[in-house]
C-alpha atoms as a PDB file:
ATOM      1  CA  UNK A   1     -41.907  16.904 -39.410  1.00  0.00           C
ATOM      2  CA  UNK A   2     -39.377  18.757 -37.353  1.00  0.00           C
ATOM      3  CA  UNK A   3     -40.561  22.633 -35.881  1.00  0.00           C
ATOM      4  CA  UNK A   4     -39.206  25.242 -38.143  1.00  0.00           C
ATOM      5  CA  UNK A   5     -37.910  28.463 -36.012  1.00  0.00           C
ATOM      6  CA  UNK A   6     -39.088  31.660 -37.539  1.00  0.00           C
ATOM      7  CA  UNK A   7     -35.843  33.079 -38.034  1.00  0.00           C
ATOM      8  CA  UNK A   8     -32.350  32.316 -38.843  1.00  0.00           C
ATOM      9  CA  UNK A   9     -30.160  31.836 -35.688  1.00  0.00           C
ATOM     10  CA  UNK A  10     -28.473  35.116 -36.027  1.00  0.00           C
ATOM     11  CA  UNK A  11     -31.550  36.889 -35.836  1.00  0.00           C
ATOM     12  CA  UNK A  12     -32.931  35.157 -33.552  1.00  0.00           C
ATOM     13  CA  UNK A  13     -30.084  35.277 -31.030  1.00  0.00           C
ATOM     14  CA  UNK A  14     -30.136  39.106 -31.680  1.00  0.00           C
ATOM     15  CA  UNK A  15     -33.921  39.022 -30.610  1.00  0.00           C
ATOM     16  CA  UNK A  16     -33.664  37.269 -27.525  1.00  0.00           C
ATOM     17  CA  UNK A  17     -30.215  38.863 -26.264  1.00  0.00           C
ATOM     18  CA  UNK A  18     -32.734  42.224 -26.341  1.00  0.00           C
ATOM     19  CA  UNK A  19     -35.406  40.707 -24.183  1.00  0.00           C
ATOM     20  CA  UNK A  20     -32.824  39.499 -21.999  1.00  0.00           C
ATOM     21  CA  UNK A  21     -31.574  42.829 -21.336  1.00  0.00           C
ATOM     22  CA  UNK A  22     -34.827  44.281 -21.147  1.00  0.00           C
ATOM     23  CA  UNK A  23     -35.877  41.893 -18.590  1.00  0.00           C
ATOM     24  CA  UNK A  24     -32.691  42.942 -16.697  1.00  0.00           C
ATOM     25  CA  UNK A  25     -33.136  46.141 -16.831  1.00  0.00           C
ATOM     26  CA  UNK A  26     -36.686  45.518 -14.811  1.00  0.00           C
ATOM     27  CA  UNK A  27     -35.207  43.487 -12.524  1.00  0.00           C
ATOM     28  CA  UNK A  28     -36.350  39.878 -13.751  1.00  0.00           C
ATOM     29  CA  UNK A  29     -33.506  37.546 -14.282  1.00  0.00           C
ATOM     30  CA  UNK A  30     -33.655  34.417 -16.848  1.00  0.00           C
ATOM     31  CA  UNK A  31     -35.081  31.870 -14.649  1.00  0.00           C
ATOM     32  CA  UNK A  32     -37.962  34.326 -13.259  1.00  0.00           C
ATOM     33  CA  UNK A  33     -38.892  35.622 -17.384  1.00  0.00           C
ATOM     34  CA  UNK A  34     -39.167  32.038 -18.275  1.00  0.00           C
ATOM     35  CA  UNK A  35     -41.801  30.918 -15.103  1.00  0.00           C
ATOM     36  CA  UNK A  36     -43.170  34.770 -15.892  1.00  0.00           C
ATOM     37  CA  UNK A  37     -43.875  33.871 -19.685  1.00  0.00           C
ATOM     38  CA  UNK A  38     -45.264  29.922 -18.870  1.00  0.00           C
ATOM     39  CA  UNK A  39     -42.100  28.064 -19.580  1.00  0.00           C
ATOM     40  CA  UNK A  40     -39.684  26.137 -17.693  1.00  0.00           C
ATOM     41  CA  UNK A  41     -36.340  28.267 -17.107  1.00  0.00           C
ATOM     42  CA  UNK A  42     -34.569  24.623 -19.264  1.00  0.00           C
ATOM     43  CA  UNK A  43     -36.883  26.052 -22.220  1.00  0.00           C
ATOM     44  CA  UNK A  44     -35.211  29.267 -22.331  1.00  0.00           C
ATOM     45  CA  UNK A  45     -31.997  28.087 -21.614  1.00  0.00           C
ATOM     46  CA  UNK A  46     -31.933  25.490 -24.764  1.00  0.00           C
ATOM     47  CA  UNK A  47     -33.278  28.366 -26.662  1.00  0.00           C
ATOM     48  CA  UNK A  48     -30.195  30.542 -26.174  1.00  0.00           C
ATOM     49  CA  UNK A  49     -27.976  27.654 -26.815  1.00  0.00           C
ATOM     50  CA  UNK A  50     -29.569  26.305 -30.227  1.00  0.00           C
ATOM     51  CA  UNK A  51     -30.810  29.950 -31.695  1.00  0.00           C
ATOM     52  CA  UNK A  52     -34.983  28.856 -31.990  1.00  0.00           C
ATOM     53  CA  UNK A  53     -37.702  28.427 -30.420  1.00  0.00           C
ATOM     54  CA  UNK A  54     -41.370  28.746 -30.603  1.00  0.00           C
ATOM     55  CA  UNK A  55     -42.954  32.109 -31.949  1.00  0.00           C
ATOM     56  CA  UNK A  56     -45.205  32.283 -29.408  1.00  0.00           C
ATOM     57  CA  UNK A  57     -43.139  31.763 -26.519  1.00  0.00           C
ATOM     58  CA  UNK A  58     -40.662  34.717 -27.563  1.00  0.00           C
ATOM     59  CA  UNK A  59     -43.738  36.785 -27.882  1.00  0.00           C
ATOM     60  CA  UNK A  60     -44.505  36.308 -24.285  1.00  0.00           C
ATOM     61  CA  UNK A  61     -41.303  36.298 -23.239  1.00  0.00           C
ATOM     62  CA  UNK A  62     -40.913  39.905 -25.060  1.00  0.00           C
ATOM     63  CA  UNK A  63     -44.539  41.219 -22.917  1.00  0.00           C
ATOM     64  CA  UNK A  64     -43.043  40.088 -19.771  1.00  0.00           C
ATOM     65  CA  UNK A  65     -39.955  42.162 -20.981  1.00  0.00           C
ATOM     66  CA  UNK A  66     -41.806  45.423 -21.345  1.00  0.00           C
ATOM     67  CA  UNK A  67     -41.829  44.836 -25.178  1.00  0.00           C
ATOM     68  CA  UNK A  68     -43.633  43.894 -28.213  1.00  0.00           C
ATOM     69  CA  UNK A  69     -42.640  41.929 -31.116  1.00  0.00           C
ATOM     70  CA  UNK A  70     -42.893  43.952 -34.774  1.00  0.00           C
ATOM     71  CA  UNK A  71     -42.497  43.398 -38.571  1.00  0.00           C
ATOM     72  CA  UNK A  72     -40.776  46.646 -39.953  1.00  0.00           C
ATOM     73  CA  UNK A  73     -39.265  47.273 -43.051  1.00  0.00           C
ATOM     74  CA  UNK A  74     -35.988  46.101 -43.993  1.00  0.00           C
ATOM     75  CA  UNK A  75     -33.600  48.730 -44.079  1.00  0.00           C
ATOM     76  CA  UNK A  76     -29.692  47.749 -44.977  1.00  0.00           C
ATOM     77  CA  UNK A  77     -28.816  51.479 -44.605  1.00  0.00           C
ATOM     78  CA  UNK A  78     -30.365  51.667 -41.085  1.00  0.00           C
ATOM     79  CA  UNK A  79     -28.760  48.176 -39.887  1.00  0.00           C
ATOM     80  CA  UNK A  80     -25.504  49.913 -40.941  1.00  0.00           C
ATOM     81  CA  UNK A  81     -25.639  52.589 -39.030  1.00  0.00           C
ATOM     82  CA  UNK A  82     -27.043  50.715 -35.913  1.00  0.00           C
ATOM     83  CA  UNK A  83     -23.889  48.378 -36.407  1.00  0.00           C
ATOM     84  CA  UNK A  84     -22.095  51.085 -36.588  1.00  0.00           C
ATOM     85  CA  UNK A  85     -20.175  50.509 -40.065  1.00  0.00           C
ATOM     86  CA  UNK A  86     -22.269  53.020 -42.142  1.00  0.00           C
ATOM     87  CA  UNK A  87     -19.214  54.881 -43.222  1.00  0.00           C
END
């Protein structure tokens, strides 16, 4: 049975574009968050291209960020506005 990813592409592109720039913002580039987070820099890489990956990887990937992955409520009205097409 093929691995699921535990979020549509979208979102999970979104996600990982925010650790990225987390990560940046620290100082750690791509290749080092990947070796930081126990995977090989190719692992991160093919998750940016196909838009999954493993749970448990973006977790650690997210602590090595300076962040922490959480479940909040879904909020349209609050999406809008972050978007910025609320009005």
């Amino acid at each position: 049975m093929p691995r699921r990813s535990f979020a549509e592409p979208e979102t999970f592109q979104r996600v990982l574009r925010q650790i990225l720039q987390a990560a940046a913002k620290r100082g750690i580039d791509e290749s080092e968050l990947a070796v930081r987070a126990g995977a090989a820099p190719e692992t991160l890489s093919r998750m940016k291209t196909r838009g999954n990956g493993d749970f448990g990887l973006v977790t650690r990937l997210a602590q090595v960020a300076g962040l922490r992955i959480t479940a909040v409520p879904d909020n349209d009205a609050l999406e809008s506005l972050q978007r910025g097409d609320f009005f």
